[in-house]
Protein backbone atom coordinates (compact mmCIF):
# COMPACT_ATOMS: atom_id res chain seq x y z
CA UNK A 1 0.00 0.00 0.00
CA UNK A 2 1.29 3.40 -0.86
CA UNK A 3 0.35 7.02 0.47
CA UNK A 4 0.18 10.29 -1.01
CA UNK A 5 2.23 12.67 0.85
CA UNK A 6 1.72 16.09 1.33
CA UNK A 7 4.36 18.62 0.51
CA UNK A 8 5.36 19.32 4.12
CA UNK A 9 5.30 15.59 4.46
CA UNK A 10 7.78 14.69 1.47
CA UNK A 11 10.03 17.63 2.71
CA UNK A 12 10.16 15.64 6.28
CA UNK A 13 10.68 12.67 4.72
CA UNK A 14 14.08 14.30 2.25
CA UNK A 15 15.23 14.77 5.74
CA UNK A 16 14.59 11.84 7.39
CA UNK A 17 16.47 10.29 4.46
CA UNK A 18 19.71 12.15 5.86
CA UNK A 19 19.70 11.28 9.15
CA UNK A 20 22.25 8.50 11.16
CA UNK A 21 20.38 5.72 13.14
CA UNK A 22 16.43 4.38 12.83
CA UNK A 23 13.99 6.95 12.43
CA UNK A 24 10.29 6.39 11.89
CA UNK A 25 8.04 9.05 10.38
CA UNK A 26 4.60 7.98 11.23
CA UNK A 27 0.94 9.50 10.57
CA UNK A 28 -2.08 8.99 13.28
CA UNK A 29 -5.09 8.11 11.05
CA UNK A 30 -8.76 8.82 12.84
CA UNK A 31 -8.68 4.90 13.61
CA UNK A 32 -6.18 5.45 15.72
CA UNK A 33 -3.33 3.63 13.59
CA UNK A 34 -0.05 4.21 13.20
CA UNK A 35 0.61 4.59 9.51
CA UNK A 36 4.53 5.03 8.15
CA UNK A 37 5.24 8.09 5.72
CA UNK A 38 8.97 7.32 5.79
CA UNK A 39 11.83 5.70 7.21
CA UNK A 40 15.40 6.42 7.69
CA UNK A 41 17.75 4.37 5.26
CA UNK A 42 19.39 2.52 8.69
CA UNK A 43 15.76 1.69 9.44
CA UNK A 44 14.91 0.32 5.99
CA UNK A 45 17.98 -1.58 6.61
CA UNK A 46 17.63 -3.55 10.16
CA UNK A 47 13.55 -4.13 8.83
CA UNK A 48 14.94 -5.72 5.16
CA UNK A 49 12.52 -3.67 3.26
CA UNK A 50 12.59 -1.47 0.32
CA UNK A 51 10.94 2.42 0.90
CA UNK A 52 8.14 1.04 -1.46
CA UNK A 53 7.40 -1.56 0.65
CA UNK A 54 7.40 0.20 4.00
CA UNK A 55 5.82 3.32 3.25
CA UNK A 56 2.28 3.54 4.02
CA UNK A 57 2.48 0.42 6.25
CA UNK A 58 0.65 0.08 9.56
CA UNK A 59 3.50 -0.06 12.07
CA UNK A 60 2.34 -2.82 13.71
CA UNK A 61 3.05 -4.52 10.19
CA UNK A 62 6.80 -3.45 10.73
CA UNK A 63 7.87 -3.87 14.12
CA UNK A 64 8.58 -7.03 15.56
CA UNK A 65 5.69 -8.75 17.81
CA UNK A 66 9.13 -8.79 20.44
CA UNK A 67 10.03 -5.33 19.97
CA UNK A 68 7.15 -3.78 20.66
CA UNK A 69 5.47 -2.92 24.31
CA UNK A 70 2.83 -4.27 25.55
């Protein structure tokens, strides 16, 4: 699933693209749900996905059951 991003949204994401270490960028839809606009190339990295198959992911699609607090 993909996303349209706004500009201010895209612009975010150019930067998240140029920072060190795992970075989500995440929209809160009215459900509730965490939905990825981007993620930083170390994070596309450690989760073995491409940017066109993260973005526009529900986060709990992403993160590991393990990782993740309960």
């Amino acid at each position: 699933m993909t996303t349209s991003l706004t500009p201010q949204e895209r612009a975010l994401a150019a930067i998240y693209d140029q920072i060190p270490g795992i970075v989500f960028y995440i929209r809160v839809e009215e459900d509730g749900q965490f939905r990825l606009l981007s993620v930083t190339p170390t994070g596309l990295e450690t989760a073995g996905l491409t940017r066109q198959q993260i973005e526009g992911l529900p986060l709990q699609d992403v993160i590991p059951p393990a990782a993740r607090r309960t």
